[in-house]
N, C-alpha and C. Protein backbone atom coordinates (compact mmCIF):
# COMPACT_ATOMS: atom_id res chain seq x y z
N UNK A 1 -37.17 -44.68 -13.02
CA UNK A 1 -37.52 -43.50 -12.24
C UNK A 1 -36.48 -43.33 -11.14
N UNK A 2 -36.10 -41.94 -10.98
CA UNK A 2 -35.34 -41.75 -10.04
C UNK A 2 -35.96 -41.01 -8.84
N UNK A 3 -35.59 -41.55 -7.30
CA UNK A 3 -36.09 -40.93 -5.89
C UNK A 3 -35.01 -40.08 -5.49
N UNK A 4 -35.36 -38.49 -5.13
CA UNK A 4 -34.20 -38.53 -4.03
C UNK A 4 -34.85 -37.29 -2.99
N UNK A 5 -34.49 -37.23 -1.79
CA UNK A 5 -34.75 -36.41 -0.78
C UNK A 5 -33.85 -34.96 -0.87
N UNK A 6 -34.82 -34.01 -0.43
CA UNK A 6 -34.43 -32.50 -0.61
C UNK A 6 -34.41 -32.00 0.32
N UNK A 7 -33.19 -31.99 1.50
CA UNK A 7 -33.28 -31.37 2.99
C UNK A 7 -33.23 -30.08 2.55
N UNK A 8 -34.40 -28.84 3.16
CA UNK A 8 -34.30 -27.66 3.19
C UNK A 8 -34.55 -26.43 4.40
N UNK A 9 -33.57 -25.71 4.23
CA UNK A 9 -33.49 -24.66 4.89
C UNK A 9 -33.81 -23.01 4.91
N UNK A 10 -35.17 -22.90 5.47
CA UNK A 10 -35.55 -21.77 4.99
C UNK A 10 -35.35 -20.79 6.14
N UNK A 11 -35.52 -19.42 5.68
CA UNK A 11 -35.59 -18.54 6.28
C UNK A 11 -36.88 -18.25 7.39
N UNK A 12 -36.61 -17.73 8.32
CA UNK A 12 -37.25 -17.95 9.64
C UNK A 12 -38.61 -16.96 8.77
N UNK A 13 -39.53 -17.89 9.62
CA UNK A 13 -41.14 -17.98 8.73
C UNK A 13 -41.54 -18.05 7.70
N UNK A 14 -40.60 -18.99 7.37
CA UNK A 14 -41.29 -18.96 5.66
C UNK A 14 -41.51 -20.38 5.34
N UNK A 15 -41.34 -21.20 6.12
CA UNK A 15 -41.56 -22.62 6.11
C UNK A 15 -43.05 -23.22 5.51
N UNK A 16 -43.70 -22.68 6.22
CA UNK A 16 -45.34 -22.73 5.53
C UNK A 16 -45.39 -22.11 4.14
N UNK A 17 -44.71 -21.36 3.58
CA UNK A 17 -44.92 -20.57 2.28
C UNK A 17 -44.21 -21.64 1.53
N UNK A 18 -42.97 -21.49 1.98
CA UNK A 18 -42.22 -22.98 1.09
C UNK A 18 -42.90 -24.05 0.76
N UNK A 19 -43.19 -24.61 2.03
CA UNK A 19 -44.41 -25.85 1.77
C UNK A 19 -44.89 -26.03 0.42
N UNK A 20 -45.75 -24.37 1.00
CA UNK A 20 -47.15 -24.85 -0.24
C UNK A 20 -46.60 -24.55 -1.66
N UNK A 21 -45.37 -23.61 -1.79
CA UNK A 21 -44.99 -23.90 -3.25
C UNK A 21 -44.29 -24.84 -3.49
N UNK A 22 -43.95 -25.92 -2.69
CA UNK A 22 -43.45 -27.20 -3.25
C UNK A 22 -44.24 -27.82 -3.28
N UNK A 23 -45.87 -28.20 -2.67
CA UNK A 23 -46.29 -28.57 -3.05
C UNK A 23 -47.15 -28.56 -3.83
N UNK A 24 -46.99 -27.38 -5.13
CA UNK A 24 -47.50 -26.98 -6.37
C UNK A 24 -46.75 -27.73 -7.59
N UNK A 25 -45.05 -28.23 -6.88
CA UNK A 25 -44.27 -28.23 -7.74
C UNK A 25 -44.19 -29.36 -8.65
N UNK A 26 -43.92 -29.42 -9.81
CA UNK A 26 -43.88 -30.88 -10.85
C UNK A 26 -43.05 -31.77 -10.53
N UNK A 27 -42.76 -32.51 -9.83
CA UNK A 27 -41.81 -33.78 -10.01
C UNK A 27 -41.74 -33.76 -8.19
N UNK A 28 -42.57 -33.12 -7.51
CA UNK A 28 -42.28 -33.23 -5.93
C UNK A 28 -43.20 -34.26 -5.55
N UNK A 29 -42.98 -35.13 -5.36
CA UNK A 29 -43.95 -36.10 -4.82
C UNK A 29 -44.34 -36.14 -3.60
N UNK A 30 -43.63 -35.51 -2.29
CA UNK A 30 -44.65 -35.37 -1.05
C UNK A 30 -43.61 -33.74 -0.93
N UNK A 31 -43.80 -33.61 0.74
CA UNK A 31 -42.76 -32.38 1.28
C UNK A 31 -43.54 -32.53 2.90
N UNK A 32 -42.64 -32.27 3.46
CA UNK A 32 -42.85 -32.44 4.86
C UNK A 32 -42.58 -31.50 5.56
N UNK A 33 -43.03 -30.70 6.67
CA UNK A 33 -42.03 -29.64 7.77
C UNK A 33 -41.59 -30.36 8.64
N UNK A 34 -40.49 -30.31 8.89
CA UNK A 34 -40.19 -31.32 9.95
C UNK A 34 -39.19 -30.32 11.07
N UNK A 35 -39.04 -30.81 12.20
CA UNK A 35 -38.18 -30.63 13.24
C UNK A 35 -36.94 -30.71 13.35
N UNK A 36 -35.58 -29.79 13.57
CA UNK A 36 -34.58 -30.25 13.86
C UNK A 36 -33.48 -29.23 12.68
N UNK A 37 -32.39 -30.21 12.52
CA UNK A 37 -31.55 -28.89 11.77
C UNK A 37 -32.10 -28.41 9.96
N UNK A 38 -33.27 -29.42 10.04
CA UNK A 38 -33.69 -28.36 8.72
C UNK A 38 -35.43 -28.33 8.82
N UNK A 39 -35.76 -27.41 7.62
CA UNK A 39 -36.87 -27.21 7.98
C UNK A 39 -37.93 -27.97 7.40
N UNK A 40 -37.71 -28.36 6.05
CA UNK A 40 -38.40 -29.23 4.83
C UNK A 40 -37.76 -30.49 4.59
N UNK A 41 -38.43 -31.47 4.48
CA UNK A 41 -38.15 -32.60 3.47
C UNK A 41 -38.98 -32.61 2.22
N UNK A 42 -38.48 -32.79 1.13
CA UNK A 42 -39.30 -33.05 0.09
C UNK A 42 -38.81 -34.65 -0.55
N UNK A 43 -39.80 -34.95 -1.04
CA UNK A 43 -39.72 -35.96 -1.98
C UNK A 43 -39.69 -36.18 -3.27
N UNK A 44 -38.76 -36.44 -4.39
CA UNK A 44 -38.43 -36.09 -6.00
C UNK A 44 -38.44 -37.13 -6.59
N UNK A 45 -39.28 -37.37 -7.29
CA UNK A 45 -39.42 -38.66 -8.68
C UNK A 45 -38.87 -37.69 -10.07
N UNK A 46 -38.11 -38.34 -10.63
CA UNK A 46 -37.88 -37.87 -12.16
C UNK A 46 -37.48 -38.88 -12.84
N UNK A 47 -37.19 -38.55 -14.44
CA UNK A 47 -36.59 -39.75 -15.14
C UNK A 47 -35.52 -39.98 -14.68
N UNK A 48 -34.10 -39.31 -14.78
CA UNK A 48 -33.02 -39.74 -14.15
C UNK A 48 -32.65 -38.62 -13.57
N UNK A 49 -30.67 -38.48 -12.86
CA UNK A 49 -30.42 -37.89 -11.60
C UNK A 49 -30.51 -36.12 -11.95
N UNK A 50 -30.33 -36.12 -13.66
CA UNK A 50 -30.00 -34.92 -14.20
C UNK A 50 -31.00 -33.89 -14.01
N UNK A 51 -32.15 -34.55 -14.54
CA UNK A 51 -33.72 -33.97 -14.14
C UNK A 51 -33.69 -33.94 -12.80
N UNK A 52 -33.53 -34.60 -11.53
CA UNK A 52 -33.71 -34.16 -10.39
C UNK A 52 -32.67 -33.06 -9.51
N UNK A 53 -31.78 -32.70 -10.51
CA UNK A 53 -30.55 -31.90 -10.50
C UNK A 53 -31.46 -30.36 -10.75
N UNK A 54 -32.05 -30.27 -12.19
CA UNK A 54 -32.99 -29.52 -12.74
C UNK A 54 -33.64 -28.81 -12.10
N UNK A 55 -34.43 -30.08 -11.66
CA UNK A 55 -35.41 -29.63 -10.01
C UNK A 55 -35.07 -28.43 -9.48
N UNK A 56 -34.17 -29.09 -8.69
CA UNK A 56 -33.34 -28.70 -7.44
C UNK A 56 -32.94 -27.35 -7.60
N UNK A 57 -32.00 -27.41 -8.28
CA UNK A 57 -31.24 -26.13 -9.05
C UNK A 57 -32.72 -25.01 -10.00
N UNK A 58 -33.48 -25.53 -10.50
CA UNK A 58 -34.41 -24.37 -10.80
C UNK A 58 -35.33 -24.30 -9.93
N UNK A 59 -36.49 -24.77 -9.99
CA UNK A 59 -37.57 -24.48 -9.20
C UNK A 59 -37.43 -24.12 -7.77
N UNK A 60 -36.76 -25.21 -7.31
CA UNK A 60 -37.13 -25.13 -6.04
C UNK A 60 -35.58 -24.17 -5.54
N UNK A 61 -34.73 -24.16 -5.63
CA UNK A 61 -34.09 -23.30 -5.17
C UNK A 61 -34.50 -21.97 -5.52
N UNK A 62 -35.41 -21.37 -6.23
CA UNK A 62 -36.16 -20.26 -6.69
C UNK A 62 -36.80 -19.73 -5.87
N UNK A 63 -37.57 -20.64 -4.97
CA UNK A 63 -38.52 -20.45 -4.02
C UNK A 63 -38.46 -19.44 -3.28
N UNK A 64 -38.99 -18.21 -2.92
CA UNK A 64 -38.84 -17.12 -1.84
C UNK A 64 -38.98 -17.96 -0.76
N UNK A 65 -37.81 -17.48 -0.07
CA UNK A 65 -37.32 -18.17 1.54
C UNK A 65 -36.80 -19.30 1.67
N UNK A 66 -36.07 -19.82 0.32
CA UNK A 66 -35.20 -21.29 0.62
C UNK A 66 -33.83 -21.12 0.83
N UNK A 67 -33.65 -21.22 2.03
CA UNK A 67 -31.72 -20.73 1.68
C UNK A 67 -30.68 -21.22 1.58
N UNK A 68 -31.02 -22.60 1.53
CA UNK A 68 -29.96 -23.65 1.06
C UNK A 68 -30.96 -25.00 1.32
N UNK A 69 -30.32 -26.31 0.47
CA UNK A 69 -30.40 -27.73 0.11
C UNK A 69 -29.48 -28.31 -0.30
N UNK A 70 -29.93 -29.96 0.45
CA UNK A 70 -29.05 -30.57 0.22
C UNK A 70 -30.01 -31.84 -0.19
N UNK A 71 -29.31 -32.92 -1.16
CA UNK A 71 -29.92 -33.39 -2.19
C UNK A 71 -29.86 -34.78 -1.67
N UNK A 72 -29.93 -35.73 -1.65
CA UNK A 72 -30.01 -37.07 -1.20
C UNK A 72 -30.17 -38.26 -2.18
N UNK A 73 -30.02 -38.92 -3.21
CA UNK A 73 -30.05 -39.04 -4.27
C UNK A 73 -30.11 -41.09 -3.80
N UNK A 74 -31.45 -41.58 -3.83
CA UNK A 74 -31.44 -42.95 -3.03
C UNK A 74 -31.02 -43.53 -4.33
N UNK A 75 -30.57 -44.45 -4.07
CA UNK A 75 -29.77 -45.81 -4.20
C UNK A 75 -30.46 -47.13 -4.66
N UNK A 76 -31.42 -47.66 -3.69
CA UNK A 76 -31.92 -48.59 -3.76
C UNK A 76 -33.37 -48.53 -2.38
């Protein structure tokens, strides 16, 4: 199984909307609002990095009001 973190940046008020469609989403294992230069953390389990590429690049960059991510891809 692969982990990796999804720093995101949404458009001003849409943070709560984002939220809750990530946390509808298949392979998101938590999502957070958090404080500071971004607005979301999410959390990504998949089989490997390609599928969490998938993710990233379909669903959730889909999202009304996401306007950029950056991917974090843990290690160990």
């Amino acid at each position: 199984m692969t982990k990796a973190y999804v720093l995101i940046t949404t458009e001003i008020g849409k943070a709560d909307a984002v939220y809750d469609a990530l946390a509808g989403t298949a392979g998101v294992k938590d999502v957070n609002i958090v404080a500071g230069t971004y607005d979301l953390v999410a959390v990504l389990e998949a089989a490997d990095a390609r599928e969490i590429g998938r993710l990233v690049m379909g669903p959730i960059q889909k999202i009304d009001g996401v306007m950029s991510t950056i991917t974090l891809m843990a290690i160990r």
